[in-house]
N, C-alpha and C. Protein backbone atom coordinates (compact mmCIF):
# COMPACT_ATOMS: atom_id res chain seq x y z
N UNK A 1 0.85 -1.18 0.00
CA UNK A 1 0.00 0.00 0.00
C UNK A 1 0.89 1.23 0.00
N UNK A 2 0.44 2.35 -0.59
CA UNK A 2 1.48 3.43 -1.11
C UNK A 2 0.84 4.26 -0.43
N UNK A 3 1.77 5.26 0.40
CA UNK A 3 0.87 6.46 0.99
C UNK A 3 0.91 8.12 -0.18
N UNK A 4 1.65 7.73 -1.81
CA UNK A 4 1.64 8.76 -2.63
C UNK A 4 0.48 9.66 -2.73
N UNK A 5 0.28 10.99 -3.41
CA UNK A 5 -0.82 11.26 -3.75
C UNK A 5 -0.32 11.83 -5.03
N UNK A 6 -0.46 11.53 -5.75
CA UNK A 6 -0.73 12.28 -7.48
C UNK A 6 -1.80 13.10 -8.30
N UNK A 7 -1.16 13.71 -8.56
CA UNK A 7 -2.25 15.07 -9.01
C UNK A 7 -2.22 14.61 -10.65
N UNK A 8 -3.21 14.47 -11.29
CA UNK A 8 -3.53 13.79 -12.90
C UNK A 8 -3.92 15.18 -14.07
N UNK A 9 -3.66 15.81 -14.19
CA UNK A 9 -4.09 16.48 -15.21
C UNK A 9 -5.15 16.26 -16.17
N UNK A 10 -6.05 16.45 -16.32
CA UNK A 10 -7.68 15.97 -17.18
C UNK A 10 -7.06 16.19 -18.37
N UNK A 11 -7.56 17.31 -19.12
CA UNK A 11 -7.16 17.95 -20.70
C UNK A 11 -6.07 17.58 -20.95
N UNK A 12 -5.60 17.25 -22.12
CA UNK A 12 -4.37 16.59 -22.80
C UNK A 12 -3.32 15.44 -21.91
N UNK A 13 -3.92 15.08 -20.68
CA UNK A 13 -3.33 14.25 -20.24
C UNK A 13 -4.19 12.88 -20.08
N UNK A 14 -5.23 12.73 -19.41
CA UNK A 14 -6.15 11.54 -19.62
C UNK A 14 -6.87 11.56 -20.84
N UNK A 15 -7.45 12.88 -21.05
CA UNK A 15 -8.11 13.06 -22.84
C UNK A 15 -7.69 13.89 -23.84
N UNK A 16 -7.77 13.59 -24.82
CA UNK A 16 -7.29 14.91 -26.10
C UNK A 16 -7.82 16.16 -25.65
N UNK A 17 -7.09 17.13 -25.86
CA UNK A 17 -7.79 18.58 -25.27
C UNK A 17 -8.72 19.27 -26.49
N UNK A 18 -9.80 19.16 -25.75
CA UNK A 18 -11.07 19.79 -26.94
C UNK A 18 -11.46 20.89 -25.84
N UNK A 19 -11.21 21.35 -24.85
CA UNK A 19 -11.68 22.40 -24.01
C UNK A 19 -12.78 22.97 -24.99
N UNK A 20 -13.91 23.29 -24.21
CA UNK A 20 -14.87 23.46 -23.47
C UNK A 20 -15.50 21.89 -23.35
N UNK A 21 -15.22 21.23 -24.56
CA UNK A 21 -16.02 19.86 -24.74
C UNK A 21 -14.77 18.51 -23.76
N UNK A 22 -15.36 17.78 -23.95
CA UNK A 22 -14.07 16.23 -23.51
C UNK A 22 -13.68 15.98 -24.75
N UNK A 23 -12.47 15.41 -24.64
CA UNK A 23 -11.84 14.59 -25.95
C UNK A 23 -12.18 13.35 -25.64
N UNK A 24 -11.23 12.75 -26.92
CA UNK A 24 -11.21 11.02 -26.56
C UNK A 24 -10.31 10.69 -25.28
N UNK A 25 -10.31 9.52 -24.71
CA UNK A 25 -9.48 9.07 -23.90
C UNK A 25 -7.97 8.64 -24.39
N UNK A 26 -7.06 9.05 -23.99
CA UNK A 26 -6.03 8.79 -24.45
C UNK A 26 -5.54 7.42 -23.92
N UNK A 27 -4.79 6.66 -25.18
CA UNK A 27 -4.70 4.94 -24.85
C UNK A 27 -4.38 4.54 -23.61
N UNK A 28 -4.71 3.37 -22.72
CA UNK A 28 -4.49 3.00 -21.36
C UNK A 28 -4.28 4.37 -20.48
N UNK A 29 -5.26 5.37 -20.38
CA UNK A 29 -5.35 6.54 -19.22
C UNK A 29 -5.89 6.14 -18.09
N UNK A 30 -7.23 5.15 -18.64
CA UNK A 30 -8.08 4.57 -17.71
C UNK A 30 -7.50 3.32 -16.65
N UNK A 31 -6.98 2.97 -17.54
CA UNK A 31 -6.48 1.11 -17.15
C UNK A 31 -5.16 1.52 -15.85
N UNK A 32 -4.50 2.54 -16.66
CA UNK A 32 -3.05 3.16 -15.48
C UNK A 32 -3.99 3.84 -14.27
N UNK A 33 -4.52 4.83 -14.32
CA UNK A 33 -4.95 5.57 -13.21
C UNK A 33 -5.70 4.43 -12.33
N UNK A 34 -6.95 3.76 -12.48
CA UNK A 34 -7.76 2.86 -11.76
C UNK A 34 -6.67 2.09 -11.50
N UNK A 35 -5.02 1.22 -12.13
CA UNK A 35 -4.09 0.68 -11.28
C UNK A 35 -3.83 1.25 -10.00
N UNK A 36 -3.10 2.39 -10.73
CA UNK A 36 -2.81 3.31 -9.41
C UNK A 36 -3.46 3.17 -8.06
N UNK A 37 -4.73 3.49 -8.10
CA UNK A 37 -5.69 3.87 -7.26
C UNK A 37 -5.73 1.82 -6.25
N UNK A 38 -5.89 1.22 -7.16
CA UNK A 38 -5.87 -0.14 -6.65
C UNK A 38 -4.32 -0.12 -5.83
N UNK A 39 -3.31 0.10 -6.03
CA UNK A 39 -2.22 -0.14 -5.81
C UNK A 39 -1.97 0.73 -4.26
N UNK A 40 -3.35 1.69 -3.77
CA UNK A 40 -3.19 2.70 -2.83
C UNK A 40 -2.59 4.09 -3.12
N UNK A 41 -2.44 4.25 -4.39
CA UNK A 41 -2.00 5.79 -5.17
C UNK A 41 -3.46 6.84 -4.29
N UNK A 42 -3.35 7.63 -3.66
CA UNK A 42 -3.89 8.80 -3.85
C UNK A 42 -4.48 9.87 -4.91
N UNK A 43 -5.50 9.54 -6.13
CA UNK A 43 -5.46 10.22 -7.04
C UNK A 43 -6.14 11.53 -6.63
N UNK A 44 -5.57 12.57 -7.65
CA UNK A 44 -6.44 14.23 -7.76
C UNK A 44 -6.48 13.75 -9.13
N UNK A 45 -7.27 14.57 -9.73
CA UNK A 45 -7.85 15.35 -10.55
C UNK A 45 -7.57 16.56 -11.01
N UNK A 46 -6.52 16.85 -11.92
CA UNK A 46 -6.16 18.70 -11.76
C UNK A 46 -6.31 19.28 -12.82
N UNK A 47 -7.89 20.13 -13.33
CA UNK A 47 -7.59 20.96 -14.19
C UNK A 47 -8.34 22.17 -14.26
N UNK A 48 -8.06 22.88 -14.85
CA UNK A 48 -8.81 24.28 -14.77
C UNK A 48 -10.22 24.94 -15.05
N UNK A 49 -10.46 23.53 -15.68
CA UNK A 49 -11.97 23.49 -15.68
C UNK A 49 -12.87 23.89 -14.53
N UNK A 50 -14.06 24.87 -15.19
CA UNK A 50 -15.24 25.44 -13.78
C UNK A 50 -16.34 25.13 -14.39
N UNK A 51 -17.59 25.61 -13.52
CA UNK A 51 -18.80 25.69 -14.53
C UNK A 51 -19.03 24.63 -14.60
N UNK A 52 -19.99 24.66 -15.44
CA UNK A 52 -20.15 23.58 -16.58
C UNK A 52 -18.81 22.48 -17.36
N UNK A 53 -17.88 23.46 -17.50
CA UNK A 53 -17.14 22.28 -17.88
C UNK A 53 -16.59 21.43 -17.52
N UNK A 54 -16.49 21.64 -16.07
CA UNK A 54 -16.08 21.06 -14.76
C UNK A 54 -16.91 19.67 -14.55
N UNK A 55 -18.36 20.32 -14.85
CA UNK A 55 -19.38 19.00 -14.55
C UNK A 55 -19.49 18.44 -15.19
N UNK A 56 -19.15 18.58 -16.74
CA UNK A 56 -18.70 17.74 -17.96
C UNK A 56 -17.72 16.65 -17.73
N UNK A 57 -16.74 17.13 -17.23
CA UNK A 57 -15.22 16.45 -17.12
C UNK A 57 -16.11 15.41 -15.97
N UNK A 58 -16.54 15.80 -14.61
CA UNK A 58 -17.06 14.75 -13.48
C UNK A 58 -17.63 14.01 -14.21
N UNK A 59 -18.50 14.30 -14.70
CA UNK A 59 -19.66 12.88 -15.46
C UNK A 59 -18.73 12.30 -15.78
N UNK A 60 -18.19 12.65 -16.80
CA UNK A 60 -17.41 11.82 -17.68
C UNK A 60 -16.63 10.72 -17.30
N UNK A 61 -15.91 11.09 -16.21
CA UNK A 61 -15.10 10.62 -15.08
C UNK A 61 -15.77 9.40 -14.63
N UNK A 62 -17.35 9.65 -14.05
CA UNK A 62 -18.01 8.61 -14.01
C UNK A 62 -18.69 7.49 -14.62
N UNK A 63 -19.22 8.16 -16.14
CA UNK A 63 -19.32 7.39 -16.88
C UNK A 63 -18.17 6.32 -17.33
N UNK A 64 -16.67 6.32 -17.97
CA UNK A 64 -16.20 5.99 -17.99
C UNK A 64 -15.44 4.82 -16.72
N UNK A 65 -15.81 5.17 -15.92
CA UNK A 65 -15.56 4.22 -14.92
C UNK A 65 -13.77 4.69 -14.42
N UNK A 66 -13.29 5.63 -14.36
CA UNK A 66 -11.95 5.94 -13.93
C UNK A 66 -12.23 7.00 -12.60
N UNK A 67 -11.24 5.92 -11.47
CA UNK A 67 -11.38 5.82 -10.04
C UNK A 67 -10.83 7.05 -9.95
N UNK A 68 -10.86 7.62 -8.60
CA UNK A 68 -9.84 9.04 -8.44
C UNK A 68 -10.86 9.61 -6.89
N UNK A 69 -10.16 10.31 -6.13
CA UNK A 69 -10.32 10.19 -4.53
C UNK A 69 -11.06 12.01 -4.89
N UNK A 70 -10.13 12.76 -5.50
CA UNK A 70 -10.32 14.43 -5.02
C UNK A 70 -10.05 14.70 -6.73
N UNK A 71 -11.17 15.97 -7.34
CA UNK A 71 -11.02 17.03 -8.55
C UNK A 71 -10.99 18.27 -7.81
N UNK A 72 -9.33 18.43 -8.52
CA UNK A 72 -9.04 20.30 -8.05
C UNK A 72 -9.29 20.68 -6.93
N UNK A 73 -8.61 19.71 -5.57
CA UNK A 73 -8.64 19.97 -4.35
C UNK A 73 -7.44 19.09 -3.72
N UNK A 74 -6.40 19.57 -2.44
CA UNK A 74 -5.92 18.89 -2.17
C UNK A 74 -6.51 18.28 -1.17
N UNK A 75 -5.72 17.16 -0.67
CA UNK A 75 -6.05 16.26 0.47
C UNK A 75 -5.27 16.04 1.56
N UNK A 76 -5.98 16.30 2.79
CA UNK A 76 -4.89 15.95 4.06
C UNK A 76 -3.74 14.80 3.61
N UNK A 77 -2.13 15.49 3.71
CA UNK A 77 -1.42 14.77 3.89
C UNK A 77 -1.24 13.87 5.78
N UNK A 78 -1.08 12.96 5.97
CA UNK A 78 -0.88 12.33 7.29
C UNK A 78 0.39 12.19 7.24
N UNK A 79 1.28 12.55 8.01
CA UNK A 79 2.89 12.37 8.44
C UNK A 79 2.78 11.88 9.62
C-alpha cells in the first residue's frame, strides 16, 4: 500500500484537449490511473476546468468508470 498522492491532469493528459467539450481518452489513461488507485495511489484530478465544464469532465469521469479520490482539491497529507 502506497501512501503517494498524485495530481492527474484531465485535458491533454487523460483526454485529447477539446476544451470546453471532452476529448477522446487517451490509450491505457483509464487502465493506469484505476491501477494506481488499486495499488493505494492517492489520485487528484487537476484541471482548470469550472462551470459547466467542470461537470462535464465529473460525469465523464463517471461514466467511464476511472477511479480518483479528489477534482481540483488537495487532500490531508498524514505524516
Amino acid at each position: 500500500m502506497s501512501n503517494l498522492i498524485l495530481a492527474i491532469d484531465f485535458d491533454g493528459t487523460i483526454v485529447d484537449d477539446k476544451h470546453p467539450e471532452v476529448g477522446e481518452i487517451k490509450p491505457g489513461a483509464k487502465e493506469a490511473i484505476n491501477q494506481l488507485v488499486k495499488d493505494g495511489y492517492t489520485i487528484i484530478i487537476w484541471t482548470c476546468r469550472t462551470g459547466k465544464p467542470l461537470l462535464m469532465a465529473i460525469e465523464w469521469l463517471a461514466k467511464t468508470g476511472i477511479k480518483y479520490h479528489h477534482i481540483n482539491q488537495s487532500c490531508p497529507i498524514n505524516v
